[in-house]
N, C-alpha and C. Protein backbone atom coordinates (compact mmCIF):
# COMPACT_ATOMS: atom_id res chain seq x y z
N UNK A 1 11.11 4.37 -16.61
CA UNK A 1 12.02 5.11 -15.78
C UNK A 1 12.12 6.56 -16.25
N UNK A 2 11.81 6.86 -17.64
CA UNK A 2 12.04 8.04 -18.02
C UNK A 2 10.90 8.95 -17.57
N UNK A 3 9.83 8.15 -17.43
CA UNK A 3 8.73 9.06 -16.03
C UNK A 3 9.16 9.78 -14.74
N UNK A 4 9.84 8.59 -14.22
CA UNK A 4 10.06 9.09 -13.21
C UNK A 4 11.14 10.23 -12.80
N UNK A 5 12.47 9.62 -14.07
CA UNK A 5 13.51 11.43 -14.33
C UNK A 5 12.71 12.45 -14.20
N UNK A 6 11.63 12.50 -15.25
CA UNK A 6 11.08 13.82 -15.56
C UNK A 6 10.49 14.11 -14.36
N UNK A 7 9.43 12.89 -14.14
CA UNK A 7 8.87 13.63 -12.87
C UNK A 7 9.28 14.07 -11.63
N UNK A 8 10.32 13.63 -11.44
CA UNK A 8 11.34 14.15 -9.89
C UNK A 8 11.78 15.31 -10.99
N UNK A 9 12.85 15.34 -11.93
CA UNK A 9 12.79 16.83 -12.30
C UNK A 9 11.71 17.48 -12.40
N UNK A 10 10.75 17.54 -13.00
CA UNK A 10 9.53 18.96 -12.94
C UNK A 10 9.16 19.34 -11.44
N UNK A 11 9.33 18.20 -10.36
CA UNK A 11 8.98 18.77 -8.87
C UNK A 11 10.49 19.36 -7.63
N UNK A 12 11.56 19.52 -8.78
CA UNK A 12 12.71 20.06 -7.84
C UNK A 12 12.37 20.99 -7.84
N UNK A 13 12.80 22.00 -6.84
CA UNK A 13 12.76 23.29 -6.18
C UNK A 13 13.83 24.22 -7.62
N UNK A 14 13.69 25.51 -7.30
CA UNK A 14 14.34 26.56 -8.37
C UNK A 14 15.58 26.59 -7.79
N UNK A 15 15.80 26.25 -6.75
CA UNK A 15 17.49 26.40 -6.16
C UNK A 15 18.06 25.39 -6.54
N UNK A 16 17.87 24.32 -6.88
CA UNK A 16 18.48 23.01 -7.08
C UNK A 16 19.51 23.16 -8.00
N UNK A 17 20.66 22.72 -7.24
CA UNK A 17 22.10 22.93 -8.30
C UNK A 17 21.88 22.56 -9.80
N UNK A 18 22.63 23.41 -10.60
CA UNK A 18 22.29 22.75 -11.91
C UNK A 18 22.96 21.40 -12.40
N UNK A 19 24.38 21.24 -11.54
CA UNK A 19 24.41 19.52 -11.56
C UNK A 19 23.57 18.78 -11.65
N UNK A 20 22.63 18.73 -10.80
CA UNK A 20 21.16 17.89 -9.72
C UNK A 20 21.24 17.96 -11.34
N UNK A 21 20.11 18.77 -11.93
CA UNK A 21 19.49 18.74 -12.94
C UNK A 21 20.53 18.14 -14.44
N UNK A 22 21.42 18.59 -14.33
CA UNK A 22 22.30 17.73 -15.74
C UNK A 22 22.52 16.49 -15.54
N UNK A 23 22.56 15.92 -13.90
CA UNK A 23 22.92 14.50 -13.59
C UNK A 23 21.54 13.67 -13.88
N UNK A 24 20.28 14.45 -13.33
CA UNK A 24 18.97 13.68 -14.21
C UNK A 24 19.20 13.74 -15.85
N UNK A 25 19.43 14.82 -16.58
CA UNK A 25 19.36 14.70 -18.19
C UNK A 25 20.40 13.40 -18.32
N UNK A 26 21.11 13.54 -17.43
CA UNK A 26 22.50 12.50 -18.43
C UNK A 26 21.54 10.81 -17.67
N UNK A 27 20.52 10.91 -16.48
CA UNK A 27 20.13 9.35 -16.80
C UNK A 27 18.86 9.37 -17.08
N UNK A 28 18.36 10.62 -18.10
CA UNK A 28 17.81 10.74 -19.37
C UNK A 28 18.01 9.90 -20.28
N UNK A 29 19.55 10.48 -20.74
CA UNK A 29 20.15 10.04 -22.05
C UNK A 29 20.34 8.65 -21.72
N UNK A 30 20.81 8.02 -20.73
CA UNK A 30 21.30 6.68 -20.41
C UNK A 30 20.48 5.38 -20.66
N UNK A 31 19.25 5.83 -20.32
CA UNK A 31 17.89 5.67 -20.70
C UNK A 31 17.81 4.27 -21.76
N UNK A 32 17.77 5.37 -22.95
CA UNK A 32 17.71 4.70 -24.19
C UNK A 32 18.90 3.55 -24.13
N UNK A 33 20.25 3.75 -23.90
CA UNK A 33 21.53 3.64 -24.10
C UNK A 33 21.79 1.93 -23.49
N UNK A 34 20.44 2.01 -22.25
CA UNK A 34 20.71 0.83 -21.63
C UNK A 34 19.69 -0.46 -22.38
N UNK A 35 20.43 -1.20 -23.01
CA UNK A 35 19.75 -2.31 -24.29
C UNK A 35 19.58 -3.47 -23.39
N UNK A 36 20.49 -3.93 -22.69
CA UNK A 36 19.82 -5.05 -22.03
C UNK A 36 19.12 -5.08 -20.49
N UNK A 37 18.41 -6.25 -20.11
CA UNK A 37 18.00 -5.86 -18.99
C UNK A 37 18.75 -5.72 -17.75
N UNK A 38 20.48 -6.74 -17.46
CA UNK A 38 21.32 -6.54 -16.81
C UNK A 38 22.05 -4.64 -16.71
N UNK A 39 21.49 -4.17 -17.95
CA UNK A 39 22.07 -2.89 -18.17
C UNK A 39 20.96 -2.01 -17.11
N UNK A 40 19.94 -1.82 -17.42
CA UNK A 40 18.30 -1.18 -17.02
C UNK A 40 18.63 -1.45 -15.57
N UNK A 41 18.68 -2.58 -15.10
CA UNK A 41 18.95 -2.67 -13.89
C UNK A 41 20.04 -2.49 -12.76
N UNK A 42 21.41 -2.09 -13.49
CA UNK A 42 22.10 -0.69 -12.79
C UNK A 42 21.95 0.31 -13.02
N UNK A 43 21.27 0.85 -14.17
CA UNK A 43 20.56 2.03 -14.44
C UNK A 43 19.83 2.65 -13.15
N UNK A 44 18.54 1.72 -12.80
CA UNK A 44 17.97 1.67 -11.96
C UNK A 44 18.41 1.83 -10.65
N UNK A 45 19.09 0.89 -10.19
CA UNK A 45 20.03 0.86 -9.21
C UNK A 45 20.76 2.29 -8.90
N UNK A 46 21.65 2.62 -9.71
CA UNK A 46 22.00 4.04 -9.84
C UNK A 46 21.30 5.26 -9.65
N UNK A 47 20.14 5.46 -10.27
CA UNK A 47 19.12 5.99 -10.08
C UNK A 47 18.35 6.24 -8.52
N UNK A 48 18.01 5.19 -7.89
CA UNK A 48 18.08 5.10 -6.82
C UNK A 48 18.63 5.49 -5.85
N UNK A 49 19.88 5.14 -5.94
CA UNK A 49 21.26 5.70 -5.10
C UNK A 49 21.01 7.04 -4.90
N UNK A 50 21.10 7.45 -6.42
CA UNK A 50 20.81 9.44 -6.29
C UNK A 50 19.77 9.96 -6.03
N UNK A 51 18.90 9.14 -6.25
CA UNK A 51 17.21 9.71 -5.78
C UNK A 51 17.68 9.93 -3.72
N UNK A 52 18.03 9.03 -3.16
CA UNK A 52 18.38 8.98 -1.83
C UNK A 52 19.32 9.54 -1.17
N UNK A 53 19.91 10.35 -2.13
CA UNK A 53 21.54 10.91 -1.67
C UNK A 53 21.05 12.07 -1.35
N UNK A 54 20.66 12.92 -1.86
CA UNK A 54 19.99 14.30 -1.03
C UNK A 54 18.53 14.10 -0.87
N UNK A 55 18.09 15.08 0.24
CA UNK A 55 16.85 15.10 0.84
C UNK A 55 16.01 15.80 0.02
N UNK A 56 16.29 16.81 -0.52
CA UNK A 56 15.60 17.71 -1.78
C UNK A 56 15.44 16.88 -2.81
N UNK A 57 15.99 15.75 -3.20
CA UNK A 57 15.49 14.27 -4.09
C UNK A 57 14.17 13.58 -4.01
N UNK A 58 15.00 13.15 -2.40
CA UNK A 58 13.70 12.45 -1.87
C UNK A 58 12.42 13.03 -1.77
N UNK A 59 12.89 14.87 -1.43
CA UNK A 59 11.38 15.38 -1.30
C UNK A 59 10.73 15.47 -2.89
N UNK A 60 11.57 15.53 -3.60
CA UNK A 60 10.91 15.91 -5.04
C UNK A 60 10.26 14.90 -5.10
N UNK A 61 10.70 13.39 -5.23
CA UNK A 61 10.09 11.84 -5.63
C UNK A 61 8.53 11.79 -4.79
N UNK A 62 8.75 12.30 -3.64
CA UNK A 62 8.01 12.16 -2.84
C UNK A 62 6.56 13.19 -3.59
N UNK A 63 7.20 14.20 -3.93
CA UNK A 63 6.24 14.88 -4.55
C UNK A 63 5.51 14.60 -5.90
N UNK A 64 6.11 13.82 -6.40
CA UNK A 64 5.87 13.12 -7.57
C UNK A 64 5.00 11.78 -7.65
N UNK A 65 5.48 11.03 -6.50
CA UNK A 65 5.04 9.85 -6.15
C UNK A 65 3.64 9.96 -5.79
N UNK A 66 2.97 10.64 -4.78
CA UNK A 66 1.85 10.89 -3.94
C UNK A 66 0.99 10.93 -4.93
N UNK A 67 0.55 11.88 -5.65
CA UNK A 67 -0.68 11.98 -6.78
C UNK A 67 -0.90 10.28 -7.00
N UNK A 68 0.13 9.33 -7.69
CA UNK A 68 0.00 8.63 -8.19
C UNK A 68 -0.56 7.30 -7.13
N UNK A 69 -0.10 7.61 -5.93
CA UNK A 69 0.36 6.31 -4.71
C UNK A 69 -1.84 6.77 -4.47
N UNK A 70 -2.05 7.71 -4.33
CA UNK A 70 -3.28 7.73 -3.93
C UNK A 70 -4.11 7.26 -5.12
N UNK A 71 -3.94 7.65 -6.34
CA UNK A 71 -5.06 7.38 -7.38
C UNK A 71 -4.78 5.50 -7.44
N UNK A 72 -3.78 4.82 -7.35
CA UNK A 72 -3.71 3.57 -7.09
C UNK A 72 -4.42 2.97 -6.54
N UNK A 73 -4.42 3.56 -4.96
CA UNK A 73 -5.25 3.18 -3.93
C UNK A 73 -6.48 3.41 -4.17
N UNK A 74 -6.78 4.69 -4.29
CA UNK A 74 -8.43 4.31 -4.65
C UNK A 74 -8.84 3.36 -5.63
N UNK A 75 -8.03 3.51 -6.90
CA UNK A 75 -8.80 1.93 -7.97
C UNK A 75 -9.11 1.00 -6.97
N UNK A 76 -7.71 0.71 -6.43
CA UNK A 76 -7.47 -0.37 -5.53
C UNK A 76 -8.98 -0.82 -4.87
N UNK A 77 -9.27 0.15 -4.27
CA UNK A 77 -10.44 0.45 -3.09
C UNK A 77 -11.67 -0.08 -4.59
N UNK A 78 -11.58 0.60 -5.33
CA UNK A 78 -13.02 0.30 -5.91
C UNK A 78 -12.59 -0.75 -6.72
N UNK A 79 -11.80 -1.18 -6.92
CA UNK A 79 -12.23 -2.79 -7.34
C UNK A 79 -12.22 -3.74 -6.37
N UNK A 80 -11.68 -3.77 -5.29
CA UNK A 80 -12.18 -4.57 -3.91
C UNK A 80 -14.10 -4.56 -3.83
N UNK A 81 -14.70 -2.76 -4.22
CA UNK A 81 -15.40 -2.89 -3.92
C UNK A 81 -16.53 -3.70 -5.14
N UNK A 82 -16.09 -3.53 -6.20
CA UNK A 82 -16.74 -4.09 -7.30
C UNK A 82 -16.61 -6.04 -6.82
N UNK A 83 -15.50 -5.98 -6.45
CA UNK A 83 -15.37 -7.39 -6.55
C UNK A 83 -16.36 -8.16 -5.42
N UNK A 84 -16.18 -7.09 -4.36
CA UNK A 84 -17.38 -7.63 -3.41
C UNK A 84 -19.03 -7.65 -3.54
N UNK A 85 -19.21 -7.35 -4.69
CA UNK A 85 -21.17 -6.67 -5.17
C UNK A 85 -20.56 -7.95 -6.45
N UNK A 86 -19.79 -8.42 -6.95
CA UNK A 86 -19.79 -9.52 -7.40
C UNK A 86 -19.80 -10.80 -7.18
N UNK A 87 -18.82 -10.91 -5.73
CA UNK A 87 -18.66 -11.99 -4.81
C UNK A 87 -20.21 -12.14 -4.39
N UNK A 88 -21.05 -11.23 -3.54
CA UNK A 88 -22.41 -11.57 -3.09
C UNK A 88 -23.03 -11.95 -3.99
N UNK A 89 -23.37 -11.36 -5.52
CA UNK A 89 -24.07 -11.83 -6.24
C UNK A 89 -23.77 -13.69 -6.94
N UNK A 90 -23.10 -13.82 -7.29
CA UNK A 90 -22.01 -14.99 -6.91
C UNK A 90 -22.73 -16.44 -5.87
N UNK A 91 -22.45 -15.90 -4.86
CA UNK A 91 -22.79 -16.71 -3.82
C UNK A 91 -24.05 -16.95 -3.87
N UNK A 92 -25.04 -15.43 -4.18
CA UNK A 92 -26.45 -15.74 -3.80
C UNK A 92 -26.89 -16.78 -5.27
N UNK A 93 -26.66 -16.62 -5.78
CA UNK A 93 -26.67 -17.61 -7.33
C UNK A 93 -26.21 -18.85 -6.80
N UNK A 94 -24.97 -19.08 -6.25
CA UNK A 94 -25.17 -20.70 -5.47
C UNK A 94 -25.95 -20.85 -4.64
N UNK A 95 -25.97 -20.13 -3.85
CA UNK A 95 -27.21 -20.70 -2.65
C UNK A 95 -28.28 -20.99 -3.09
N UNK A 96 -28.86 -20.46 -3.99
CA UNK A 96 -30.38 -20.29 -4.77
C UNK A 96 -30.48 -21.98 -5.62
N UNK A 97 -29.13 -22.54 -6.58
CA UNK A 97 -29.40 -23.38 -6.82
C UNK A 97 -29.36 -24.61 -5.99
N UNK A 98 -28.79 -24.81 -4.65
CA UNK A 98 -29.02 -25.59 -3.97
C UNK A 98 -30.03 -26.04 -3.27
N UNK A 99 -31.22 -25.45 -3.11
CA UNK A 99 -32.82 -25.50 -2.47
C UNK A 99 -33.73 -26.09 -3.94
């Protein structure tokens, strides 16, 4: 989660209230603070909430998110494609021992 603070902070705009920005440091700090997983997960929760409460949020996440949502997808894409030049080879190895 502490990725994602930073990374929605490094992509806010220079106008962004300096609240915006002390309310990310403080679930910075919270971060560490949260020991169990019932804790992490209103953390999270919270987090959320404010990521969605202004649109200059959402656009930052959004800006943050994309690099990553595409390099996903392509692995994605090339291990489908690996898996398919494995699947054929695969198959042709059964077919071969059945004759």
């Amino acid at each position: 989660m502490i990725d994602a603070v930073d990374g929605i902070g490094a992509n806010l705009c220079a106008s962004t209230p300096a609240s915006v920005r002390a309310r990310l440091q403080q679930f910075r700090t919270d971060v560490s603070a949260a020991t169990t997983r019932a804790k992490q997960k209103r953390l999270e929760s919270s987090f959320e909430r404010f990521v969605q409460s202004k649109s200059y949020l959402r656009a930052s996440a959004k800006r943050y998110l994309s690099p990553r949502i595409v390099a996903a997808i392509n692995q994605a894409t090339e291990a489908l494609r690996k898996a398919e030049v494995w699947r054929k080879a695969y198959k042709q190895r059964q077919d071969g021992k059945g004759t």
